[in-house]
Protein backbone atom coordinates (compact mmCIF):
# COMPACT_ATOMS: atom_id res chain seq x y z
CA UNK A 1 13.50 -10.73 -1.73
CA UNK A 2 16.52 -12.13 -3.38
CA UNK A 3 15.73 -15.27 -5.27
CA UNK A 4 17.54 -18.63 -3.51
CA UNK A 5 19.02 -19.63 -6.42
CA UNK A 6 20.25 -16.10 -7.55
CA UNK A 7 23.51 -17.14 -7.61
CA UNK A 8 23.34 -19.29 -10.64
CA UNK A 9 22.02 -16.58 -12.60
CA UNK A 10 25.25 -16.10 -14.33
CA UNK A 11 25.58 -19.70 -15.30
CA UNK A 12 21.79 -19.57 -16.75
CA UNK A 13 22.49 -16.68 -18.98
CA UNK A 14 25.28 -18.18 -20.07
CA UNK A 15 23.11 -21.85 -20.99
CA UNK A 16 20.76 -19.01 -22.69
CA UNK A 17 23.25 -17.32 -25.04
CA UNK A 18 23.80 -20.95 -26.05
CA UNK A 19 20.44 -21.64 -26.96
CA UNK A 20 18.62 -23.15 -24.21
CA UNK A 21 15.16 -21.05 -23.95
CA UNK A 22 14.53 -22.87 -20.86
CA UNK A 23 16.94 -20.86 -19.19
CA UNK A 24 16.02 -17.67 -20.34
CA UNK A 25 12.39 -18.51 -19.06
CA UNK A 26 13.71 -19.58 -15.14
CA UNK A 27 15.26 -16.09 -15.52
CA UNK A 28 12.18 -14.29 -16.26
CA UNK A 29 10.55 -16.29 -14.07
CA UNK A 30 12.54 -16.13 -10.88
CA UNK A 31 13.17 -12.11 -11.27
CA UNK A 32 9.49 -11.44 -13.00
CA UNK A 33 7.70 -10.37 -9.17
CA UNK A 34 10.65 -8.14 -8.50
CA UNK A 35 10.69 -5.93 -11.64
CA UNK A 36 6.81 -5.94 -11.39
CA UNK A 37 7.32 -4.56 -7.97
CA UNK A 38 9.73 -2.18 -8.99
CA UNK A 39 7.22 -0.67 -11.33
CA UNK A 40 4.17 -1.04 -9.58
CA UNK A 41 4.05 1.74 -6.58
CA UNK A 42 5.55 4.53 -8.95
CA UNK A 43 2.84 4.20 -12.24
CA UNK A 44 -0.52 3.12 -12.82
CA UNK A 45 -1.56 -0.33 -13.91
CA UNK A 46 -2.40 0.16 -17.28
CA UNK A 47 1.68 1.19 -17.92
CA UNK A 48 3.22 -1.78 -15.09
CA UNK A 49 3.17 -4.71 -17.82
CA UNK A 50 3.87 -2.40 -20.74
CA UNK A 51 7.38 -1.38 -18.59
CA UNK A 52 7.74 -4.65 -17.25
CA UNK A 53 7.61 -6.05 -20.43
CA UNK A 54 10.15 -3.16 -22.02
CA UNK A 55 12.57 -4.74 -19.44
CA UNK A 56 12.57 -7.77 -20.41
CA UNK A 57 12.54 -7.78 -24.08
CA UNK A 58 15.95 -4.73 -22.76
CA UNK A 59 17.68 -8.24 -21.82
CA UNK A 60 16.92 -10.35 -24.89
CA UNK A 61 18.13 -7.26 -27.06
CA UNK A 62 21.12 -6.72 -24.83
CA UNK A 63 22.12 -10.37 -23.06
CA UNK A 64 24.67 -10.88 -25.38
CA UNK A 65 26.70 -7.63 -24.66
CA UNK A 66 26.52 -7.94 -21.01
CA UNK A 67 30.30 -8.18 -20.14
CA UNK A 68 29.17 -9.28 -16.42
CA UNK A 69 30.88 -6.58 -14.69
CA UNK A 70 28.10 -6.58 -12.13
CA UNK A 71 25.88 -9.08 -11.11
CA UNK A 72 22.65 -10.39 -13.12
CA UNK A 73 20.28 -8.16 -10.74
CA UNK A 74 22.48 -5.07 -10.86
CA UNK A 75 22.23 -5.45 -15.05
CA UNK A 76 18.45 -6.39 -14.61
CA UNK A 77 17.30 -3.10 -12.50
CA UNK A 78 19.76 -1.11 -14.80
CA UNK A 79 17.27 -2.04 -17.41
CA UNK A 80 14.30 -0.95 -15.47
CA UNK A 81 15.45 2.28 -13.81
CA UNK A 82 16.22 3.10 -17.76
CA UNK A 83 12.54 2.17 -18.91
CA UNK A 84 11.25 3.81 -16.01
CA UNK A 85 12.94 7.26 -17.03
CA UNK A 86 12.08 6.82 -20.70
CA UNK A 87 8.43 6.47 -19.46
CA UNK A 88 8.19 9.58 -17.07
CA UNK A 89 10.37 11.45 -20.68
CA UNK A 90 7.46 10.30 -22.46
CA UNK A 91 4.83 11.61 -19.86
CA UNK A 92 6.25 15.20 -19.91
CA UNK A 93 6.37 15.38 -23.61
CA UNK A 94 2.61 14.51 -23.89
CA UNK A 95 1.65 17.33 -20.98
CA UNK A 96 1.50 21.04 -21.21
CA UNK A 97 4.66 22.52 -20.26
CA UNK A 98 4.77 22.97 -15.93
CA UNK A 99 2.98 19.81 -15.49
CA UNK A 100 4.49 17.53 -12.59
CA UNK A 101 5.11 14.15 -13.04
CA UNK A 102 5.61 13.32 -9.30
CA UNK A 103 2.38 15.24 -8.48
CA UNK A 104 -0.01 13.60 -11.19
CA UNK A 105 0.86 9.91 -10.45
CA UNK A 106 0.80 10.19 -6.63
CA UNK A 107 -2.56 11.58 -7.56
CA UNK A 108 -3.32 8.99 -10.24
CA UNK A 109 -1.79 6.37 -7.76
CA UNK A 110 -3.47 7.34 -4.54
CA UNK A 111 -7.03 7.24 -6.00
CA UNK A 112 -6.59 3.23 -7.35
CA UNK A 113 -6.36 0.08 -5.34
CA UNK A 114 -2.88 -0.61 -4.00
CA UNK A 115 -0.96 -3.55 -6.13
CA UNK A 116 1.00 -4.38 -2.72
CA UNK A 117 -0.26 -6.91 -0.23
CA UNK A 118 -0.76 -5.01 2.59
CA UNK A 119 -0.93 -6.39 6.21
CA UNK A 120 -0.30 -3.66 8.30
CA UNK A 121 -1.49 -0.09 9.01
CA UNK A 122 1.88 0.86 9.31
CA UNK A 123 2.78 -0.52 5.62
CA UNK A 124 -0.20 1.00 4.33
CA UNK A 125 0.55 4.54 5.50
CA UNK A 126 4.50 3.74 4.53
CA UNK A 127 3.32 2.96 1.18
CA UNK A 128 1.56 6.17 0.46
CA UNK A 129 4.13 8.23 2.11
CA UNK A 130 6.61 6.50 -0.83
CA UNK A 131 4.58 7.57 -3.53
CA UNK A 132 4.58 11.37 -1.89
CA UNK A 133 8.50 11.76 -2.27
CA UNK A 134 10.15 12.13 -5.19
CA UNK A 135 10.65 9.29 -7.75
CA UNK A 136 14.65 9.92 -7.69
CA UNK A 137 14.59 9.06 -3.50
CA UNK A 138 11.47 6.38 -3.94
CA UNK A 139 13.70 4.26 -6.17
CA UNK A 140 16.72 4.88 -3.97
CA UNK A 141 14.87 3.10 -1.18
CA UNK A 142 12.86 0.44 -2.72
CA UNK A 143 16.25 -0.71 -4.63
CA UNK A 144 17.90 -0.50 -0.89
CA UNK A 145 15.36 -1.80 1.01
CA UNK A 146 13.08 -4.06 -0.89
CA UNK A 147 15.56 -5.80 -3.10
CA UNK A 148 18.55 -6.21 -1.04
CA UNK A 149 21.08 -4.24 -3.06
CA UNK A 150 24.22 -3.04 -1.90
CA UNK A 151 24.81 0.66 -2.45
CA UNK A 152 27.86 -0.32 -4.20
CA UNK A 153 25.33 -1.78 -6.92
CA UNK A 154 22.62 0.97 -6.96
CA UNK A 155 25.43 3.40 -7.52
CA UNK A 156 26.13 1.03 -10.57
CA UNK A 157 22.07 0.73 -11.76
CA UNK A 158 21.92 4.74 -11.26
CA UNK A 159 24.94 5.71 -12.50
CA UNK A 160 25.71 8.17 -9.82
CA UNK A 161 28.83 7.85 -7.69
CA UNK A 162 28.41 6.13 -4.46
CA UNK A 163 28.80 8.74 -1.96
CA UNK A 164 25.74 10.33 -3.55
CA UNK A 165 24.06 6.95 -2.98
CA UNK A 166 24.36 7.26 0.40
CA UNK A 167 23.64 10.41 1.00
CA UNK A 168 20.27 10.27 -1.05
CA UNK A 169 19.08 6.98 1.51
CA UNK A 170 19.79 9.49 4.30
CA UNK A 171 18.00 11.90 2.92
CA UNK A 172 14.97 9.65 1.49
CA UNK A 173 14.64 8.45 4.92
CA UNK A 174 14.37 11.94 6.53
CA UNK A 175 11.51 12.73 4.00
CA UNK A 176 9.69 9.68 3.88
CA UNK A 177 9.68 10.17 7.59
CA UNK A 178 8.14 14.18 7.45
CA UNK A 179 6.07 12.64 4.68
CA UNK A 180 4.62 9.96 7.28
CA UNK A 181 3.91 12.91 9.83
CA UNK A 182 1.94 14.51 7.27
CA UNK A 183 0.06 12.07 6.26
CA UNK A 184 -0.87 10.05 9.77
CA UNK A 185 -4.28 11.38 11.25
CA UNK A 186 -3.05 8.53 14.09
CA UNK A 187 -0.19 9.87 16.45
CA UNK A 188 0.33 6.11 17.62
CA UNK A 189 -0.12 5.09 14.38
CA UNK A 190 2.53 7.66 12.85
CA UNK A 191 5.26 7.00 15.93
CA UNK A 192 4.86 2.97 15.38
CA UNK A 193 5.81 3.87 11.81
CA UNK A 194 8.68 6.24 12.42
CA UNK A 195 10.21 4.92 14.99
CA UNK A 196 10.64 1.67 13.41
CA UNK A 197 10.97 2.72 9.31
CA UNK A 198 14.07 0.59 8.66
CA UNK A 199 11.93 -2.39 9.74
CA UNK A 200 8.55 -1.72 7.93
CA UNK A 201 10.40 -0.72 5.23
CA UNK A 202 11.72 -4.34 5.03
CA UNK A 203 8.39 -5.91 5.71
CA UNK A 204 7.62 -4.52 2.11
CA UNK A 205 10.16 -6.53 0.37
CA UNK A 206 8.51 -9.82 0.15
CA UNK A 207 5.18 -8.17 -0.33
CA UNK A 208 6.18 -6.15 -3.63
CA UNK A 209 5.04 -9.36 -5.65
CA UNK A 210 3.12 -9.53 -9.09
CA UNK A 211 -0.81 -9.72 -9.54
CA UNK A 212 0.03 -11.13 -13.36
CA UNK A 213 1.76 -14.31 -14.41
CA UNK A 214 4.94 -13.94 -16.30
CA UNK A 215 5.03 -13.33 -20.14
C-alpha cells in the first residue's frame, strides 16, 4: 500500500541531503515493508535482508544524484528491480550451465513457509501460482498490483517502453490465470480465484509486509 504521507517524500530527501538522519530513517522506515515485500515471494529468506539491505544502502550511495525526474517510489523500486537482477546474474554464474533460475526458486520457494500473511485460500493458491510464472511477468504484477504504480512509472523502474508494459500485465494475467488452473485440485476454489484475479490480486497488497524490523 502506498504510504499516507508519501507525498512528502521529496521534501524528506531533500531535509536528508542536508543532514538530518532523521529523515533518512522515516524514509527507510515508511518504504522498508514494501521493498521487503518486493523481495520476499521471488527468493528465499536467507537472500530477502541481504537484497533489501543492497537497496537501501543503493539510495545512500545514489540520493544525491537523484535529479527527481520520477517520484521517490519510482527511484526506490528502480533500485530493487536492479538488485534483484544482479542477484538472479549472480545465481547463474554459480550453477552449471542450463540451470533455471525460475525453476530452482519456485522449487526452493514452494518447499518453505510463506513470508505473506495469508487469509484466504484464494491468496494462498494466487501466491504460488506467482512464483510459477516467470520473474520478468511476477514483478510486472506485484509492481502493478501490490504497490499501486502507474504503468507510466514501471515503464520508468524497468526501463522498457510503456506499450510493452502493458502488454506484459495482459499477458501476466493470462498466465497467472492457466497457472491457477494448474495448480487448483478445487474447481470452486480455482473459479473463485479466476474469476475475480484483479481483486485477490489487490488483497495481497497490504499483506506483502516485513517479518524483520528495519535496519
Amino acid at each position: 500500500m502506498v504510504p499516507a504521507l508519501a507525498s512528502d517524500d521529496m521534501e524528506l530527501l531533500h531535509r536528508w541531503r542536508d543532514g538530518d538522519e532523521t529523515a533518512g530513517q522515516t524514509l527507510f522506515e515508511r518504504h522498508f515493508d514494501a521493498v521487503y515485500g518486493f523481495f520476499c515471494n521471488k527468493v528465499g529468506p536467507e537472500a530477502v535482508d541481504d537484497l533489501v539491505q543492497e537497496t537501501f544502502l543503493g539510495i545512500v550511495r545514489s540520493r544525491d544524484r537523484f535529479r527527481e525526474e520520477a517520484t521517490f517510489r519510482t527511484y526506490l523500486f528502480a533500485i530493487a528491480h536492479r538488485q534483484m537482477m544482479k542477484y538472479r546474474e549472480r545465481w547463474y554464474k554459480t550453477r552449471d550451465r542450463g540451470a533455471d533460475f525460475d525453476l530452482e526458486r519456485v522449487q526452493a520457494l514452494d518447499g518453505s513457509p510463506s513470508q505473506l500473511v495469508i487469509g484466504h485460500s484464494e491468496q494462498a493458491l494466487l501466491v504460488r501460482a506467482l512464483r510459477h510464472i516467470p520473474l520478468e511477468l511476477q514483478i510486472i504484477l506485484e509492481l502493478f498490483y501490490w504497490q499501486d504504480l502507474r504503468s507510466l512509472d514501471i515503464a520508468e523502474i524497468l526501463d522498457i517502453p510503456h506499450g510493452t508494459v502493458r502488454s506484459r500485465i495482459r499477458r501476466a494475467r493470462e498466465q497467472l490465470a492457466e497457472r491457477i488452473d494448474q495448480l487448483a485440485d478445487d474447481p470452486k476454489l480455482c473459479a473463485s480465484t479466476v474469476g475475480n484475479i484483479e481483486d485477490w490480486l489487490r488483497s495481497l497488497q497490504v499483506r506483502a509486509a516485513a517479518q524483520a524490523s528495519p535496519p
